[in-house]
Protein backbone atom coordinates (compact mmCIF):
# COMPACT_ATOMS: atom_id res chain seq x y z
CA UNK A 1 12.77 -6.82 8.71
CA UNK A 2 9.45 -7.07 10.23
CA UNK A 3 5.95 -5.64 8.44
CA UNK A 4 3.32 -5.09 11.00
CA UNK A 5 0.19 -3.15 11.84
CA UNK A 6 0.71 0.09 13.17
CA UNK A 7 -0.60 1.06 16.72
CA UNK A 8 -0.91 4.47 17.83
CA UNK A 9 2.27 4.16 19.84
CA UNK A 10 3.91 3.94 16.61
CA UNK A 11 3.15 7.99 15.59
CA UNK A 12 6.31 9.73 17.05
CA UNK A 13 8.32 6.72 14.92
CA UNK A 14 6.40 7.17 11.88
CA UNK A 15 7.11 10.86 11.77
CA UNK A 16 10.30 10.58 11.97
CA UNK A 17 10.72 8.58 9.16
CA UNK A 18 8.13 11.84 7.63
CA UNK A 19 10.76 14.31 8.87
CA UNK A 20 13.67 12.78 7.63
CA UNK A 21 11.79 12.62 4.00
CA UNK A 22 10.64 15.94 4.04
CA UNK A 23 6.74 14.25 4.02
CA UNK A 24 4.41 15.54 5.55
CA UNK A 25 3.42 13.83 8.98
CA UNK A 26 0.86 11.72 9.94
CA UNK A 27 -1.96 11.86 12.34
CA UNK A 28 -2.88 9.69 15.43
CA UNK A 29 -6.15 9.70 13.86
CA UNK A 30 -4.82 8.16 10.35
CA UNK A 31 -2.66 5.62 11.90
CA UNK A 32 -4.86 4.18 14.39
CA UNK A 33 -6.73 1.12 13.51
CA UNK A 34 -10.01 1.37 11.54
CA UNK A 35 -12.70 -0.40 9.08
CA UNK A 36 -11.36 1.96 6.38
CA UNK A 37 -7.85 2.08 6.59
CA UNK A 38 -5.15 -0.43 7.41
CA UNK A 39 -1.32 1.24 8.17
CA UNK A 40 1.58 -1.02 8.33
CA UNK A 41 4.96 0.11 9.51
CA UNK A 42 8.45 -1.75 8.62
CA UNK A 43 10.72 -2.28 11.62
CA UNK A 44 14.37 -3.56 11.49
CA UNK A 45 16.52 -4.22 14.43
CA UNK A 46 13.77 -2.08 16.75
CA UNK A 47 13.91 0.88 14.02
CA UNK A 48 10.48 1.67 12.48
CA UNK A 49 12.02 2.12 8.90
CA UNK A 50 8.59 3.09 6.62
CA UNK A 51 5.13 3.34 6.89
CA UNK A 52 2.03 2.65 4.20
CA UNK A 53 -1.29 1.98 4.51
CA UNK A 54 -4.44 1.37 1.97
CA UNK A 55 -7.89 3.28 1.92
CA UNK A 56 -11.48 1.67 1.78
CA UNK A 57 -13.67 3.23 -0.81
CA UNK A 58 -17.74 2.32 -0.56
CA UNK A 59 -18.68 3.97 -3.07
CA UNK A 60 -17.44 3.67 -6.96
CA UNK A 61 -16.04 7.57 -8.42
CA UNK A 62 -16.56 7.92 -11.72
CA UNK A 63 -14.64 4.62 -13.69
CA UNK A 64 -12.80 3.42 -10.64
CA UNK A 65 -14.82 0.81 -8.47
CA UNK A 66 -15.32 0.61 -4.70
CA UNK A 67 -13.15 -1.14 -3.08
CA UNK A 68 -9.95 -1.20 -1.40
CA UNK A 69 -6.85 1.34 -2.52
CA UNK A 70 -3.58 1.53 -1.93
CA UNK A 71 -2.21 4.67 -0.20
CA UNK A 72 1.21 6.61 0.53
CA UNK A 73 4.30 5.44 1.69
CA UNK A 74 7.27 6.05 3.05
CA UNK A 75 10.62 4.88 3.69
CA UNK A 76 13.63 6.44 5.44
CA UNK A 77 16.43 7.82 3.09
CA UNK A 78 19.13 5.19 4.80
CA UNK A 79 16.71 2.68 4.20
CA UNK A 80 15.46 3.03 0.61
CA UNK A 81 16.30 0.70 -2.28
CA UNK A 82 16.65 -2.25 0.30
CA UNK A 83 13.05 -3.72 -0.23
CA UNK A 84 11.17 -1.67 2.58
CA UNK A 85 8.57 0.27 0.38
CA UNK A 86 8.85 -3.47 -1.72
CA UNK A 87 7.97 -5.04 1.42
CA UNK A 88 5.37 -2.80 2.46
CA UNK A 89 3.97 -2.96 -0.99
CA UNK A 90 3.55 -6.80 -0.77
CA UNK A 91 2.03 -6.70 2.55
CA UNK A 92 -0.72 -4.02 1.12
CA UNK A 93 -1.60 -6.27 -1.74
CA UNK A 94 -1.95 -9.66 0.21
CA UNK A 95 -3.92 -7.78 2.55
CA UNK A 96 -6.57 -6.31 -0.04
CA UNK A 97 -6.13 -9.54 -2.11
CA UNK A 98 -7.49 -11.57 0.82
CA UNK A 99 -9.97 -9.28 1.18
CA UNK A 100 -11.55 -9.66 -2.17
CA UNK A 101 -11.32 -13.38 -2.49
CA UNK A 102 -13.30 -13.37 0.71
CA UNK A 103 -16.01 -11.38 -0.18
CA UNK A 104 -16.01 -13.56 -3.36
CA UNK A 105 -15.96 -17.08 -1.25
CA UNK A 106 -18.72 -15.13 0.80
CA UNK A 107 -21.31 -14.18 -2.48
CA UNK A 108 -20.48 -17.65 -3.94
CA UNK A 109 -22.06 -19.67 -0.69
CA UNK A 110 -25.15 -17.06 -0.67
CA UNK A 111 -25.68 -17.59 -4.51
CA UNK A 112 -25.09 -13.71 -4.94
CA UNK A 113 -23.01 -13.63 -8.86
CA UNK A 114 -21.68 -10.09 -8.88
CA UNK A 115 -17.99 -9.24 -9.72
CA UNK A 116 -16.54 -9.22 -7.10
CA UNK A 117 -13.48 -6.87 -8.07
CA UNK A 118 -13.12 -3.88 -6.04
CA UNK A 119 -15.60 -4.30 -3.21
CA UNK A 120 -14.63 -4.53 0.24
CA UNK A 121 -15.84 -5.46 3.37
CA UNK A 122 -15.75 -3.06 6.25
CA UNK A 123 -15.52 -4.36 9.87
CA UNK A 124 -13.60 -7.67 8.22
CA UNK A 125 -10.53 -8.77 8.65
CA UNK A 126 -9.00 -12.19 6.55
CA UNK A 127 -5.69 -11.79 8.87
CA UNK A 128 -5.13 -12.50 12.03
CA UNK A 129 -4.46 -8.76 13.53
CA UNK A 130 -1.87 -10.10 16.18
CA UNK A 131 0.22 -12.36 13.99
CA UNK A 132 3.43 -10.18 12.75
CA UNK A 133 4.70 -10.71 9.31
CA UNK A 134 8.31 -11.22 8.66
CA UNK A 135 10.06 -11.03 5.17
């Protein structure tokens, strides 16, 4: 199984897997790649299999910080319990996890002491975009 960013060529896939779960389908305009939002998609032997993505939030809401969130997934029925949505999962956090230790590296070298949990950096990326993952 491969975990990689979506593109927008990836839509008609993605709602497939949407149909097939009885979720409700996603835009072009949610999967396409943004500052805000990062969507993955899980692909086995050429199949996209699942889809999740996260959510940047500048601004704290009530008791929950800014910062990056976790959004929805989904996984095709013949696919579930076989470490897709696990997979997906795992990509998420490493992805907001190396977000937040840079932006902690980054107030470190400019003497800036906040905490540094929940805040995000828009327009950055800690991953290479091209380089696929594999699990």
């Amino acid at each position: 199984m491969q975990i990689r960013e979506t593109t927008v060529d990836d839509l008609g896939h993605v709602n497939a897997v949407c149909d097939a779960s009885d979720r409700a389908r996603w835009t072009k305009e949610l999967i396409a790649p943004n500052n805000d939002r990062v969507v993955f998609v899980a692909v086995t032997a050429g199949e996209v299999v699942g889809a999740a993505k996260t959510h940047f939030h500048p601004d704290p809401e009530g008791r929950a910080p800014a910062g990056h969130y976790l959004g929805g997934v989904v996984v095709a029925p013949g696919f579930r319990l076989r470490g897709v949505g696990s997979a997906l999962t795992q990509a998420r956090m490493d992805l907001v996890s190396g977000f937040e230790r840079l932006l902690f590296r980054e107030r470190v070298q400019h003497g800036i002491h906040q905490n540094a949990q929940g805040a995000g950096l828009p327009g950055r990326r800690p991953i290479r975009r091209d380089s696929p993952r594999d699990s």
